[in-house]
Protein backbone atom coordinates (compact mmCIF):
# COMPACT_ATOMS: atom_id res chain seq x y z
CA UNK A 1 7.73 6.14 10.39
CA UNK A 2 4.73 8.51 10.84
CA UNK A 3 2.20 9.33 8.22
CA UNK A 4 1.24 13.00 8.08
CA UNK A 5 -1.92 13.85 9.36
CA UNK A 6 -4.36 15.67 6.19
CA UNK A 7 -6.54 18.68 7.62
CA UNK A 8 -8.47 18.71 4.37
CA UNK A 9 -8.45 16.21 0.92
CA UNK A 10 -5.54 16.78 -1.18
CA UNK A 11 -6.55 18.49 -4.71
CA UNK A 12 -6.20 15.60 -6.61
CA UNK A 13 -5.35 16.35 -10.07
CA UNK A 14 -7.37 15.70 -13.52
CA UNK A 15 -6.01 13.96 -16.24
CA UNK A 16 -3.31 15.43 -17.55
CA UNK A 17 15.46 -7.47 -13.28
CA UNK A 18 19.23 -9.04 -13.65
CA UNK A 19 21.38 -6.72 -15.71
CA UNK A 20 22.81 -3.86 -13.93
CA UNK A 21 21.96 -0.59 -16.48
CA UNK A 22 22.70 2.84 -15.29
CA UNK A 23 21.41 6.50 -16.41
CA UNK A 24 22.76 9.65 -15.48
CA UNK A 25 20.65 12.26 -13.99
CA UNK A 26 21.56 15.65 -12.14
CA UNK A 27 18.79 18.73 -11.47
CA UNK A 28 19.82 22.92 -11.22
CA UNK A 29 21.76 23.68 -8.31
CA UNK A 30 22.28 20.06 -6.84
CA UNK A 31 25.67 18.59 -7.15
CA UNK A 32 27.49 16.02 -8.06
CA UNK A 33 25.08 14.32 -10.52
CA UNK A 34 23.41 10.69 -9.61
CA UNK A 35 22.77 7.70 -11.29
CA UNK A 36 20.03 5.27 -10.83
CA UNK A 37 21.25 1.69 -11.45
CA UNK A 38 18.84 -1.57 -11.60
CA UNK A 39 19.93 -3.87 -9.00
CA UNK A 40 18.05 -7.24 -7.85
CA UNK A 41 15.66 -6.63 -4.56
CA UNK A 42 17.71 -9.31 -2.59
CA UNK A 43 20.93 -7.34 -3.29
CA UNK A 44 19.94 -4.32 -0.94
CA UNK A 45 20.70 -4.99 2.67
CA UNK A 46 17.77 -4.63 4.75
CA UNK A 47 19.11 -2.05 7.32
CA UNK A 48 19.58 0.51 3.62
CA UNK A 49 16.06 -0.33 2.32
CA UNK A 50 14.73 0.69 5.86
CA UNK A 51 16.78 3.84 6.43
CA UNK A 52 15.83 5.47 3.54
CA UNK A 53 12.21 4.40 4.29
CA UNK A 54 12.53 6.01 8.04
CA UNK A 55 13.65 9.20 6.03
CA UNK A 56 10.41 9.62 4.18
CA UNK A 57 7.40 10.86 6.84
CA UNK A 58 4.94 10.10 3.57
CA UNK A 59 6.31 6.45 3.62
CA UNK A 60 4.25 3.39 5.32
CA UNK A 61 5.21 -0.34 5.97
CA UNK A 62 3.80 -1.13 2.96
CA UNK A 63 7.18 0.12 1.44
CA UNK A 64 9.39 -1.41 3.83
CA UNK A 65 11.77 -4.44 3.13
CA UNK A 66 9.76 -6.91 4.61
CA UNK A 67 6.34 -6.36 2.89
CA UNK A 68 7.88 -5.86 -0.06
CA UNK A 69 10.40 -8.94 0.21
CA UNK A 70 6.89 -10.96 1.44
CA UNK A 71 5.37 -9.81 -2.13
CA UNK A 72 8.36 -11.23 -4.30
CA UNK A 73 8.51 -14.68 -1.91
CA UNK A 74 4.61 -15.20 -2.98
CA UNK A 75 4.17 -13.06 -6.57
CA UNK A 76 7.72 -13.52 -7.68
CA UNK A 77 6.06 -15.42 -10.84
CA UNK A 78 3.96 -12.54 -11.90
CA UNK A 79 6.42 -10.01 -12.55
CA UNK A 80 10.05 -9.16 -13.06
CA UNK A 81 12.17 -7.12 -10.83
CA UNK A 82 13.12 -3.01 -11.54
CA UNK A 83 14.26 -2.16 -8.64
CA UNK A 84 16.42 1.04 -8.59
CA UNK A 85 19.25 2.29 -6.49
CA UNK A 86 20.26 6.09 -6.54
CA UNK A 87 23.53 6.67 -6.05
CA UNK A 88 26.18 10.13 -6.61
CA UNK A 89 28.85 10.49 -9.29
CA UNK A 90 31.64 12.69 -8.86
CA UNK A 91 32.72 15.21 -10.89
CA UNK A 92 34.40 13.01 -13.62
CA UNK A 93 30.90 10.81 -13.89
CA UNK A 94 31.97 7.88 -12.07
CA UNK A 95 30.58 6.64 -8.93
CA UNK A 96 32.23 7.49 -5.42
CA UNK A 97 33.65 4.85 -3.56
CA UNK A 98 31.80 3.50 -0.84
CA UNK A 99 28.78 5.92 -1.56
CA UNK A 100 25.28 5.01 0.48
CA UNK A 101 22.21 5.18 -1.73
CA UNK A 102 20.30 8.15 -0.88
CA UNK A 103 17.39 6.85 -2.69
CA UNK A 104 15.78 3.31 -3.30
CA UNK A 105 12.59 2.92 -6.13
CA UNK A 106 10.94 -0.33 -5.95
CA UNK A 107 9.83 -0.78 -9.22
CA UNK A 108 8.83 -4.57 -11.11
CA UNK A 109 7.64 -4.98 -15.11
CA UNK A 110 5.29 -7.19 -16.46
CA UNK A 111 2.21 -6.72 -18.99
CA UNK A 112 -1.02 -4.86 -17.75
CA UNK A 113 -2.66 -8.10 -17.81
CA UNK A 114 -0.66 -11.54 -17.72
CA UNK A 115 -2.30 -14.74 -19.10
CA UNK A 116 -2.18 -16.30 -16.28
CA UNK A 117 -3.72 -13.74 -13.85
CA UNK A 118 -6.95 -15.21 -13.74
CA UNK A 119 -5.71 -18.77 -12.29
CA UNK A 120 -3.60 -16.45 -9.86
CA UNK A 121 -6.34 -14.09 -8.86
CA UNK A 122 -4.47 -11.10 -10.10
CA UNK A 123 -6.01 -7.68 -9.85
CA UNK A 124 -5.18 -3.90 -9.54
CA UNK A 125 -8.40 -3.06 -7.84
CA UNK A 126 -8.70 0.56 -7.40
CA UNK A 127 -12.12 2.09 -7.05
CA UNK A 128 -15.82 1.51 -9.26
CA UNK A 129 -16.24 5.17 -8.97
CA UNK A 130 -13.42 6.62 -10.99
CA UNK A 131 -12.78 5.65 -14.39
CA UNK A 132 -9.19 5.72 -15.71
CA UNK A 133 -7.58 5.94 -18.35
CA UNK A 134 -7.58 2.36 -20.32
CA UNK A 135 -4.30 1.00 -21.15
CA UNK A 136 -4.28 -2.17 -23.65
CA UNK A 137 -4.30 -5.39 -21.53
CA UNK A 138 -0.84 -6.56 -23.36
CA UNK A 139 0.85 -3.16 -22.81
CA UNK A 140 4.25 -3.99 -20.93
CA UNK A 141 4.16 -1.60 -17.59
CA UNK A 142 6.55 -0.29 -15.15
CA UNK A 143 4.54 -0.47 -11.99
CA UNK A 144 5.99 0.37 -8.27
CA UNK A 145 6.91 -3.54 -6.33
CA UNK A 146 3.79 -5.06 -4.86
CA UNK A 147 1.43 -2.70 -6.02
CA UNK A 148 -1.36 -4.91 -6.70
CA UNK A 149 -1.11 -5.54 -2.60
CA UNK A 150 0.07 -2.34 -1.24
CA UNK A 151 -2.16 0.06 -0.53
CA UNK A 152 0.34 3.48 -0.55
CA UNK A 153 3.73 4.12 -2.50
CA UNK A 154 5.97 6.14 -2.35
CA UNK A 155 10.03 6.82 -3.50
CA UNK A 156 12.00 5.84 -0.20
CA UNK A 157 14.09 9.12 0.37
CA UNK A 158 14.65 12.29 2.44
CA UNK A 159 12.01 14.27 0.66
CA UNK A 160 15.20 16.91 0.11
CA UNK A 161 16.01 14.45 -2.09
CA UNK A 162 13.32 13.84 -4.25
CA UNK A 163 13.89 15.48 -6.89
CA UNK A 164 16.96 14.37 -7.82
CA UNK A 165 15.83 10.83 -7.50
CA UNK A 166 12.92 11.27 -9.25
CA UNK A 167 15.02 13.02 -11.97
CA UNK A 168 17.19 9.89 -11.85
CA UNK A 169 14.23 7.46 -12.67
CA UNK A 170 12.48 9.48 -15.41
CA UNK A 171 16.15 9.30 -17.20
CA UNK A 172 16.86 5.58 -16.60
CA UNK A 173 13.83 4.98 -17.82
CA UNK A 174 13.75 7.49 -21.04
CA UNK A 175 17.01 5.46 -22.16
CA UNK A 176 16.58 3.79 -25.20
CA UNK A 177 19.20 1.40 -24.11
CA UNK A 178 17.13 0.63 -20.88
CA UNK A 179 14.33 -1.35 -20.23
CA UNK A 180 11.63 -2.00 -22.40
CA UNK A 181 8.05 -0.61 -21.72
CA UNK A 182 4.88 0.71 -23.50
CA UNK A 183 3.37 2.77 -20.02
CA UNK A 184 4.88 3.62 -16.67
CA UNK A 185 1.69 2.62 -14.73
CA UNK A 186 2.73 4.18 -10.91
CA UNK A 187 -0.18 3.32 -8.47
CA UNK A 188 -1.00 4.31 -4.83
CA UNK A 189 0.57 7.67 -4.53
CA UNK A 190 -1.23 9.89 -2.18
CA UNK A 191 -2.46 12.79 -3.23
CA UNK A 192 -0.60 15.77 -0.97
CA UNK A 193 2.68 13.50 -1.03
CA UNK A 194 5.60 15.57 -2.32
CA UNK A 195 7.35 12.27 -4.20
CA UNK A 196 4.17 12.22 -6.76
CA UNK A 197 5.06 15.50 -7.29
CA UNK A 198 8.64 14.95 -8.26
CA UNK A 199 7.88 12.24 -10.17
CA UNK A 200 5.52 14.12 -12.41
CA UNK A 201 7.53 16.99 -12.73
CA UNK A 202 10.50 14.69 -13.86
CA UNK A 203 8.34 13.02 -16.64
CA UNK A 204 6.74 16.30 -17.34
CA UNK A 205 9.94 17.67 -18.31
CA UNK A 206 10.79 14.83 -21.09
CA UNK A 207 7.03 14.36 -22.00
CA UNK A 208 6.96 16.69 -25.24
CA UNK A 209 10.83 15.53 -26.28
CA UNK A 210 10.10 12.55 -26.21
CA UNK A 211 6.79 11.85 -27.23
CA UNK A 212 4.90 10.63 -24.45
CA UNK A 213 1.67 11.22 -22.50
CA UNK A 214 1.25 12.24 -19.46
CA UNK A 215 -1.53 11.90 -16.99
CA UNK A 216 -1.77 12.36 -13.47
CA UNK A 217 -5.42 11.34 -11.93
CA UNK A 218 -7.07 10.30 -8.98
CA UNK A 219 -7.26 6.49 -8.62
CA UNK A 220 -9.16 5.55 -5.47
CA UNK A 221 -9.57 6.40 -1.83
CA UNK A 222 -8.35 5.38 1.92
CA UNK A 223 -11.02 6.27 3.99
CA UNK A 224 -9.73 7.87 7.51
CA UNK A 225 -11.51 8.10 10.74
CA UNK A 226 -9.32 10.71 12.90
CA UNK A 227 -9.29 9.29 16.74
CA UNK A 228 -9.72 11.98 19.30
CA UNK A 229 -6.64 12.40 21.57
CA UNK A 230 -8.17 11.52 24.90
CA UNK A 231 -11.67 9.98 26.09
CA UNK A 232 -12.94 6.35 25.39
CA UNK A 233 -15.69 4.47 22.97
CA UNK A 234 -18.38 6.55 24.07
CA UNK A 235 -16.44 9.61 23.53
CA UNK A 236 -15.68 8.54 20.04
CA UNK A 237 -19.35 7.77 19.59
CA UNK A 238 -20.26 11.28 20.34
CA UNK A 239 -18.90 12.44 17.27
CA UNK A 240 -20.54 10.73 15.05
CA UNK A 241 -24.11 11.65 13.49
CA UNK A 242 -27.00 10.85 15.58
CA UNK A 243 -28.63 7.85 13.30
CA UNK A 244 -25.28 6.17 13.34
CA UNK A 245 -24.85 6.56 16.97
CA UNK A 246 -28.07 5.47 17.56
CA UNK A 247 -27.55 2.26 15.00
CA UNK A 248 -23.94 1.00 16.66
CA UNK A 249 -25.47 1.23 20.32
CA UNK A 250 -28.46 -1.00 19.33
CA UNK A 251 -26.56 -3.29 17.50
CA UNK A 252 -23.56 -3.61 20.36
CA UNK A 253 -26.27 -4.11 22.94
CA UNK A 254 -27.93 -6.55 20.81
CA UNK A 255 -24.85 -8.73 20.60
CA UNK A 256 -23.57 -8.25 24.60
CA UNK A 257 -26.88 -10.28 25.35
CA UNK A 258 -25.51 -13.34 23.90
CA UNK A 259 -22.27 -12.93 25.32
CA UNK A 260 -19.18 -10.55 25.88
CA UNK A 261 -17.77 -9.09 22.74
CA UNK A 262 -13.81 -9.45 22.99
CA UNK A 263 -11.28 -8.71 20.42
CA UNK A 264 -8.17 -10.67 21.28
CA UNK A 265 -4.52 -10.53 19.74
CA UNK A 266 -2.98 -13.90 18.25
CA UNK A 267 0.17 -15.02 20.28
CA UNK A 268 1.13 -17.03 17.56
CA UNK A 269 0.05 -15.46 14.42
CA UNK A 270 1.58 -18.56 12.05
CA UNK A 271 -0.45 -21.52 14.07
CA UNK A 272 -3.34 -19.60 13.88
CA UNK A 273 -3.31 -18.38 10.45
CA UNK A 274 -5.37 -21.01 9.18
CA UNK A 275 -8.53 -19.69 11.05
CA UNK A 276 -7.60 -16.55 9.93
CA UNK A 277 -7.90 -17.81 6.47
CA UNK A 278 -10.83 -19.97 7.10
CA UNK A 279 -13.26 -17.43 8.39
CA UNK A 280 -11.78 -15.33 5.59
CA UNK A 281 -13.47 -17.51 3.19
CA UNK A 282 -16.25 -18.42 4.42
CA UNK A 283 -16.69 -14.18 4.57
CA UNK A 284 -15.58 -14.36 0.78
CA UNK A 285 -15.48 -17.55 -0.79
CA UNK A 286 -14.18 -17.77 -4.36
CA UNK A 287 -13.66 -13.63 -4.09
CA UNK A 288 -11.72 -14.16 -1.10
CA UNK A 289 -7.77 -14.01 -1.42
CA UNK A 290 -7.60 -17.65 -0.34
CA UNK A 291 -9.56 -20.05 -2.54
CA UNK A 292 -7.97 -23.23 -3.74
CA UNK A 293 -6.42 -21.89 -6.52
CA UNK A 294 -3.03 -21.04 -7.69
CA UNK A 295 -3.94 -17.40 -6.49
CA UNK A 296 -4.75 -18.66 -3.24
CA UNK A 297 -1.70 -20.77 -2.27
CA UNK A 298 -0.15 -17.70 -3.07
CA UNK A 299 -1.71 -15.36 -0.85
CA UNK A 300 -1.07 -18.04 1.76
CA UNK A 301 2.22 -18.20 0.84
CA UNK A 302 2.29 -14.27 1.13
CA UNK A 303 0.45 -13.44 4.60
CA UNK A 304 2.75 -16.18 5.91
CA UNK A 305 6.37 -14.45 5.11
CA UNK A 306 4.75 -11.33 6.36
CA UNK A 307 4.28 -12.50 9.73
CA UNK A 308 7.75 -14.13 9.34
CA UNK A 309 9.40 -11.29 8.59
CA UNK A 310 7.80 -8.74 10.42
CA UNK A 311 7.93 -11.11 13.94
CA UNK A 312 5.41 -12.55 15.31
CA UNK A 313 5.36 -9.62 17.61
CA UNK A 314 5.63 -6.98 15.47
CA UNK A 315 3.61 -4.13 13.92
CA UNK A 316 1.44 -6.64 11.49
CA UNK A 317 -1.10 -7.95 14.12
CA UNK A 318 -3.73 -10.95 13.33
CA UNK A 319 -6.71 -10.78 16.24
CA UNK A 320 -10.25 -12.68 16.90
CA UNK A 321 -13.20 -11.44 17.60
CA UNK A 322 -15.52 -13.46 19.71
CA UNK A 323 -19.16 -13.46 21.21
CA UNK A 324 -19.19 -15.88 24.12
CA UNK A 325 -16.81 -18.87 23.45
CA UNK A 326 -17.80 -18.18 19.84
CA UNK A 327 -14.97 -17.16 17.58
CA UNK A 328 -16.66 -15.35 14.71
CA UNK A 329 -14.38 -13.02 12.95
CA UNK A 330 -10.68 -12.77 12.42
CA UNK A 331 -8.63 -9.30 11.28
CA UNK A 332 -5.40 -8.60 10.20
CA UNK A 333 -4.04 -4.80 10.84
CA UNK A 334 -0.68 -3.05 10.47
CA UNK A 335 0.59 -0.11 13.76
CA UNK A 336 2.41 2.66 11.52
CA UNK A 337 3.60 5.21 13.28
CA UNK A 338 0.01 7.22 14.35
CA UNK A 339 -2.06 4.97 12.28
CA UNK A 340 -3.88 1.68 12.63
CA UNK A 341 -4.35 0.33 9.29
CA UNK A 342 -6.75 -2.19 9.00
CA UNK A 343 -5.69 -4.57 6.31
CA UNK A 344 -7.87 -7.98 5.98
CA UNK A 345 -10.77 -9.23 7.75
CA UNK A 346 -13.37 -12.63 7.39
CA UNK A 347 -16.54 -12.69 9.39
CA UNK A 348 -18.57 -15.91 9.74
CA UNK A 349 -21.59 -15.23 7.99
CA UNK A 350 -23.68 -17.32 10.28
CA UNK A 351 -23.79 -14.84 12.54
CA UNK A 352 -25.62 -12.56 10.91
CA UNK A 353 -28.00 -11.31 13.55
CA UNK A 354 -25.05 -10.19 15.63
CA UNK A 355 -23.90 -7.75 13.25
CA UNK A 356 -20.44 -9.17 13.43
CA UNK A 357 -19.26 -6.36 10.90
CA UNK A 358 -19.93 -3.66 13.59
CA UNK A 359 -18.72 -5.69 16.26
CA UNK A 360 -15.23 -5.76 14.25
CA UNK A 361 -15.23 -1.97 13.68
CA UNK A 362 -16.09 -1.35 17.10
CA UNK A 363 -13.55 -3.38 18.57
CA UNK A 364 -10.69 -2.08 16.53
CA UNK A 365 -11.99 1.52 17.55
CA UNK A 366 -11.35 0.70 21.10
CA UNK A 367 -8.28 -0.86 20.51
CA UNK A 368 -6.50 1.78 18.53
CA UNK A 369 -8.05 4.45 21.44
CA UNK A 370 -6.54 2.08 23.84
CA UNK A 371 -3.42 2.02 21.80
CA UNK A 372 -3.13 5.92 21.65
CA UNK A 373 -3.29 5.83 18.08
CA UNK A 374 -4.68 8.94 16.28
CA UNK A 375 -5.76 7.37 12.96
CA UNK A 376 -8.02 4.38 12.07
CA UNK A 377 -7.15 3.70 8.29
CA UNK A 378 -9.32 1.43 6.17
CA UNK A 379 -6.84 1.81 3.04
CA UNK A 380 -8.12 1.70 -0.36
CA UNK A 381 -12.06 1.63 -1.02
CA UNK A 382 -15.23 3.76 -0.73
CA UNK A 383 -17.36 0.70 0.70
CA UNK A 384 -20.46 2.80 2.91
CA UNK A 385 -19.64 0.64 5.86
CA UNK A 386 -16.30 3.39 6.63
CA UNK A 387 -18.14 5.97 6.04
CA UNK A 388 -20.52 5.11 9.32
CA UNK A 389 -18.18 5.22 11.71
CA UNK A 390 -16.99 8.92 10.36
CA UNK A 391 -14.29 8.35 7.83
CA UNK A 392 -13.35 10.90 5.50
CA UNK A 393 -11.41 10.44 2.18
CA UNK A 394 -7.80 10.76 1.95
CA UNK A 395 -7.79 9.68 -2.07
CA UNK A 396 -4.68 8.14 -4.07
CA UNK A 397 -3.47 9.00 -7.39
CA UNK A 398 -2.15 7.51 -10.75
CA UNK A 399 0.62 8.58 -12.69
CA UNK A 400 0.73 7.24 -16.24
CA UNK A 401 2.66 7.52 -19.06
CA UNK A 402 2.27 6.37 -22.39
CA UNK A 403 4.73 6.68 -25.21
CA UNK A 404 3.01 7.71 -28.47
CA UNK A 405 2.63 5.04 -31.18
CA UNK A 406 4.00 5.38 -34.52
């Protein structure tokens, strides 16, 4: 999997389940037709979900069977299961025997806003900065799976073969016979990523017919820092403005006199994932994604399966940070492809005078130049703190629609 590299922001635009149900969808000049049936998420073999994933260079492991499969083990509660196979008719309209998918759309239901969200610590943070368009709290929504922990979607195709899938979705879910909804609420599609435009164009095409609203809008940003392709930390630090060079040195040098600053991977990610969660929370406390709540044991529940089904020595990667013998900060990242993408992180707040925040970001720089990696991600949010170590925006998008009322 490798995420494309953006020379420049993407125009964003403005504003503009158990039973098996099928819909019929075909586009000009693309034959045989396809139909996109509902199917449950633990029906799909693995080895299809991540094939079609490898054929998309827009998608990341946050679409891949195991994050996703992580996301129903610990969220299962809060929502209810859409996902959507695409697969070819012949000419007659039925399906063809022994046919691969050629596209998978994880997609889950539930209202904007469940009663219970607050116990569960339920969000869909997306940025301060950009105001979107409200929906009602009780509105029932389509959303992509695990959106409200996923930081990009995408459709998991070729992107040939976007358009018929995306065709495929818009008319499962412009049946009248098909499942129920008052918006289509699709989150965390990058702006520049061909899918979003498929999508759009699909709903675009039934929007006056049918009476909906359309809008397509920017929704947050991933700030990016762009790694150079050779030379170390202090090669890196050359490219940054002068007051924020100056500020990183101090504060590095600061630090080094109370001991040697390492950043060292976990060997056994699930023994040591209560630290992880512990300095986590004392970083966070009742904000945090672990407090002793029904929310919490979730997101327990949910780091836990990720390292489980990822392996313990695979691309999601839990690491300390020390001064000294001191342990006093603990990160979670993914390795996609090119990309570092740093995920989760708790600092001990105790150790304030050390900076420990740009001890963090400093380490992970020289890991991921170490690693050859040509991206540092921070994923969704403008916090200044990215911006310091020369991140630029790569911003998400929205698409919503809303069927008219009355």
């Amino acid at each position: 999997m490798t995420i494309p590299t953006l020379s420049a922001e993407p125009v964003c635009p403005g504003a503009v389940g158990g039973s098996e149900r099928t819909a019929t969808a075909s586009t000009p000049n693309r034959a045989p037709s396809f139909v996109a049936l509902s199917r449950p998420f633990e029906s799909i073999p693995r080895a299809t979900w991540d094939r079609l994933l490898a054929a998309n260079p827009w998608a990341t492991l946050f679409s891949s069977w195991a994050f996703q499969r992580a996301w129903w083990d610990a969220y299962g509660a809060n929502a209810h299961d859409e996902t959507l196979v695409i697969l070819p008719l012949d000419e007659a309209g039925a399906l063809l025997a022994d046919a691969d998918p050629i596209g998978i759309v994880p997609l889950m239901h539930r209202h904007e806003i469940e009663p219970a969200d607050l116990a569960r610590h339920t969000r869909m943070r997306h940025s301060t900065e950009v105001e979107l368009t409200a929906v009602a709290a009780s509105a029932t929504a389509i959303f992509f799976g695990a959106s409200y922990h996923a930081d990009y979607a995408t459709l998991l195709a070729a992107p040939a073969d976007f358009d018929v899938v995306a065709e495929a979705v818009a008319t499962y879910l412009a049946d009248p016979d098909g499942p129920a909804w008052d918006v289509i609420d699709l989150r965390r599609l990058r702006c520049g990523d061909p899918a979003a435009d498929a999508l759009a164009a699909a709903f675009g095409r039934r929007e006056q017919a049918a009476g909906w609203t359309l809008n397509l809008e920017r929704e947050d940003v991933c700030p990016v820092v762009a790694l150079p392709e050779a030379g170390d930390f202090d090669d890196f630090l050359a490219t940054l403005g002068k007051k924020e060079r100056h500020e990183i040195r101090r504060k590095l040098r600061r630090a080094e006199a109370a001991g040697p600053i390492t950043l060292t991977r976990s060997t056994d990610p699930l023994a040591d994932l209560p630290q992880f969660v512990e300095l986590h929370q004392k970083r966070w406390g009742a904000e945090g994604l672990f407090p002793e709540t029904p929310g919490g044991a979730m997101s327990r529940v949910f780091f836990r399966r990720l390292f489980e089904l990822l392996g313990l020595d695979g691309p999601l990667v839990l690491s300390f940070l020390a001064v000294g013998e001191r342990r006093i900060g603990a990160g979670v990242h993914l390795e996609d492809g090119p990309s570092l993408l740093y995920y989760n992180a708790g600092l001990d707040p105790e150790v304030r005078e050390l900076s420990p925040g740009v001890l963090m970001i400093a380490s992970y720089v020289r890991a991921a130049l170490a690693g050859g990696f040509r991206r540092m991600d921070f994923l969704r949010g403008d916090e200044p703190y990215k911006y310091e170590w020369g991140a630029a925006d790569e911003p998400i998008q929205r698409l919503l629609v809303r069927r008219s009322v009355g």
